[in-house]
Every structure is written in C-alpha cells, then in structure tokens.
C-alpha atoms as a PDB file:
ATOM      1  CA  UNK A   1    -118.565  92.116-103.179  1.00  0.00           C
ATOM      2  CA  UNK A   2    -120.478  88.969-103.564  1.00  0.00           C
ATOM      3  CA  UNK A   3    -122.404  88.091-100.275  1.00  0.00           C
ATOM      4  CA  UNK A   4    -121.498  84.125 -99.009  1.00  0.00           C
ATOM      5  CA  UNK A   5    -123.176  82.102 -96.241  1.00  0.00           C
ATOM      6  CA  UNK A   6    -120.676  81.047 -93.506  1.00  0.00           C
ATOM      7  CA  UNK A   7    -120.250  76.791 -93.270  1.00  0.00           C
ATOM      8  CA  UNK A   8    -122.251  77.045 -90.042  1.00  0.00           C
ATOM      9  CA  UNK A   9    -125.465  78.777 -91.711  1.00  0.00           C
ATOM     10  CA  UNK A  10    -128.526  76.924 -93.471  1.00  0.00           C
ATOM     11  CA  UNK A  11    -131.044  78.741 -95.325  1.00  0.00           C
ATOM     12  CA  UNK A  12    -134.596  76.986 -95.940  1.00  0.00           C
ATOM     13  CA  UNK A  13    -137.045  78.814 -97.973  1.00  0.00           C
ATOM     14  CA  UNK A  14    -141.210  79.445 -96.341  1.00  0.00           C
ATOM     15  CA  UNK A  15    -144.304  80.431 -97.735  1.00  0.00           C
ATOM     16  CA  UNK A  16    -143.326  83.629 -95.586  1.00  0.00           C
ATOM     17  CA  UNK A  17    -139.436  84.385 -97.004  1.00  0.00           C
ATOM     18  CA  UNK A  18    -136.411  82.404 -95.888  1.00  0.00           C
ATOM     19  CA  UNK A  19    -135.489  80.929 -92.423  1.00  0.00           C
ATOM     20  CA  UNK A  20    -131.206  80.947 -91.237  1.00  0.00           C
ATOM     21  CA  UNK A  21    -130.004  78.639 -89.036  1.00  0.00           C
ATOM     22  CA  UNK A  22    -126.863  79.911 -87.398  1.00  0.00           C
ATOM     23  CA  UNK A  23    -125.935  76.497 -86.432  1.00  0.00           C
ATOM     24  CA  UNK A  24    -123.063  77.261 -84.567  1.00  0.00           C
ATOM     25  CA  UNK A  25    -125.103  79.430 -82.649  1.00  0.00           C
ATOM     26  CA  UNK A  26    -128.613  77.985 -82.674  1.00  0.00           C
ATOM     27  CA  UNK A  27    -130.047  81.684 -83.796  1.00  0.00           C
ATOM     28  CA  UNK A  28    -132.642  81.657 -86.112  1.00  0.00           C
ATOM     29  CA  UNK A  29    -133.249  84.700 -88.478  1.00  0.00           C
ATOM     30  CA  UNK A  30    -136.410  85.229 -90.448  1.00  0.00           C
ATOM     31  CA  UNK A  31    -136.386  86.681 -93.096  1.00  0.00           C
ATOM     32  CA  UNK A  32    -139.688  88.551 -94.827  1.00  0.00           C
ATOM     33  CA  UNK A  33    -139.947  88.281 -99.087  1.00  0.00           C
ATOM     34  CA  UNK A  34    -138.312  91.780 -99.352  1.00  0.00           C
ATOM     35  CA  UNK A  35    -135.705  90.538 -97.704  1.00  0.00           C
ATOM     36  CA  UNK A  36    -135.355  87.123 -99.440  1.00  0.00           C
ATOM     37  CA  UNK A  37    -135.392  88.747-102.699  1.00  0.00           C
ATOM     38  CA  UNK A  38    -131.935  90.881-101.704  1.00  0.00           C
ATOM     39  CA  UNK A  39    -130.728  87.404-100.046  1.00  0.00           C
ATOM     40  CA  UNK A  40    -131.587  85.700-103.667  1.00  0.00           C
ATOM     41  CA  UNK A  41    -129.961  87.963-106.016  1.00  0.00           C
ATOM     42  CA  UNK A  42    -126.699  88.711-104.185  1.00  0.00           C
ATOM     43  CA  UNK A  43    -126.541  85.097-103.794  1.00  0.00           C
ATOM     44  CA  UNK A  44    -126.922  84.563-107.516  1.00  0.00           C
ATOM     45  CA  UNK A  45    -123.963  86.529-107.590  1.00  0.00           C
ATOM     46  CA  UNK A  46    -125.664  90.027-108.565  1.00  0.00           C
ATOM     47  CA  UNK A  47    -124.340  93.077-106.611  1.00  0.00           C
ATOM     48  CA  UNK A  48    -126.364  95.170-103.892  1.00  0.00           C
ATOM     49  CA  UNK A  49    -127.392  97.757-107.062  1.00  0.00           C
ATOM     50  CA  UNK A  50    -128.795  94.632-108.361  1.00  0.00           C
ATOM     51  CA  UNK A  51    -130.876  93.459-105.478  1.00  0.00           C
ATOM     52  CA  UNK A  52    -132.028  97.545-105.195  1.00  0.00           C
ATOM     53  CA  UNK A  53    -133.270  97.412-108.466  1.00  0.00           C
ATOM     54  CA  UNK A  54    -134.806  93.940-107.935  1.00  0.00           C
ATOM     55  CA  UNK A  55    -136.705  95.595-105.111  1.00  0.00           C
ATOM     56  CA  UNK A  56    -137.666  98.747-106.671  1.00  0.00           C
ATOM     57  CA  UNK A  57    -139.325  96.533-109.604  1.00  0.00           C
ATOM     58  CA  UNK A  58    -141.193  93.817-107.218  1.00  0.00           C
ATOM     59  CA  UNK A  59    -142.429  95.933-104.565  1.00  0.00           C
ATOM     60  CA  UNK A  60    -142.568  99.667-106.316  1.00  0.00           C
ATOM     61  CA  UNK A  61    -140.605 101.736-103.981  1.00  0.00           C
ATOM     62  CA  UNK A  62    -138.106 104.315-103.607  1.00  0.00           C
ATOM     63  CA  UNK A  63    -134.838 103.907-105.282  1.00  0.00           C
ATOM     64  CA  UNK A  64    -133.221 105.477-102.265  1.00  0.00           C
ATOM     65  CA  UNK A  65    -135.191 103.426 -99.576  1.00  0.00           C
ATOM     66  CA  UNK A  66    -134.172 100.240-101.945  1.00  0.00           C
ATOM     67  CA  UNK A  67    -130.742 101.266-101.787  1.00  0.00           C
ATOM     68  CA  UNK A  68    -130.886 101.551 -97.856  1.00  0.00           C
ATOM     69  CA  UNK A  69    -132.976  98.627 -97.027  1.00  0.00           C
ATOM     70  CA  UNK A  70    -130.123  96.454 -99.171  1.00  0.00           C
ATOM     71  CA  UNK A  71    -127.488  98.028 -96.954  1.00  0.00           C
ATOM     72  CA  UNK A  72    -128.736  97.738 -94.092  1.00  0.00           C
ATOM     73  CA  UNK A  73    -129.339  93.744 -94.568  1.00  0.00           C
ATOM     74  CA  UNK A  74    -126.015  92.863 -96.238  1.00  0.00           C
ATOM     75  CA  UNK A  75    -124.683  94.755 -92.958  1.00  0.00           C
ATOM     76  CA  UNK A  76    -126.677  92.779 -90.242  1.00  0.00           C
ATOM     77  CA  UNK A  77    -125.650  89.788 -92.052  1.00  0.00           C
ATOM     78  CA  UNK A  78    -122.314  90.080 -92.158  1.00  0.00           C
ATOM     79  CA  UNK A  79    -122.203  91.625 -88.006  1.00  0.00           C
ATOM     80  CA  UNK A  80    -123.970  88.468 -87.295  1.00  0.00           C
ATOM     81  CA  UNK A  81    -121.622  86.508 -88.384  1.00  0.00           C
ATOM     82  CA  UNK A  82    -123.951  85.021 -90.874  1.00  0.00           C
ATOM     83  CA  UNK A  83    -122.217  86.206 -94.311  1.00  0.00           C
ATOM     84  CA  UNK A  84    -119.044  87.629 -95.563  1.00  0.00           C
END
C-alpha cells in the first residue's frame, strides 16, 4: 500500500535526512538518511520491498534487518498519525 502524508504534515529535506512537521500537532520528527531513503521511495510510489532493497544497496546490510527497519518506520508513521 502506497504510504501518503496526512494534509497536516510537511516534510523539508537537511543535510542530515528529512524533518516532519506534524502541524496539527506541532511534533517534529527527524528523520536520519536511512530513514529518508524508505520515506523517498515509498513516496515515489515504490512498495516497502522496494525501499528494503533500496536500503540493502545504499547502506550494505542485511536483507532481513532492511526488511524490519522498513516496517518498523512505515508503522510509527502511520501510529503517529503522520501517514496512511
């Protein structure tokens, strides 16, 4: 399932990763470059396999670990009411 931003988010890219703005709530996430690479290519519409792969290929680790660190951000992201 594609991953979309709520109305109330904004996302503004750093020399460190990405910054959210829950704007309804004035929370801000940060987000390191692992994580801003899953952010980007679920975003662009690719599926979490995708954004495993991605991860796997940039940053050389486990498949499994890839799989689970994907996972585990689409999830906080959509608790948070960030993402659907």
């Amino acid at each position: 399932m594609p991953l979309r931003f709520g109305d109330n988010v904004s996302a503004a890219d750093t020399d460190y990763g990405t910054v959210l703005l829950d704007e309804q709530g004035g929370v801000y996430w940060e987000l390191n470059p692992t994580a801003t690479l899953v952010l980007r290519t679920l975003l662009d519409g690719g599926e979490e396999a995708d954004a495993a792969a991605a991860l796997v290929r940039e940053f050389d680790i486990d498949q499994a670990q890839a799989v689970l660190d994907v996972e585990t951000l689409v999830r906080e992201l959509r608790q948070s009411g960030l993402a659907s």
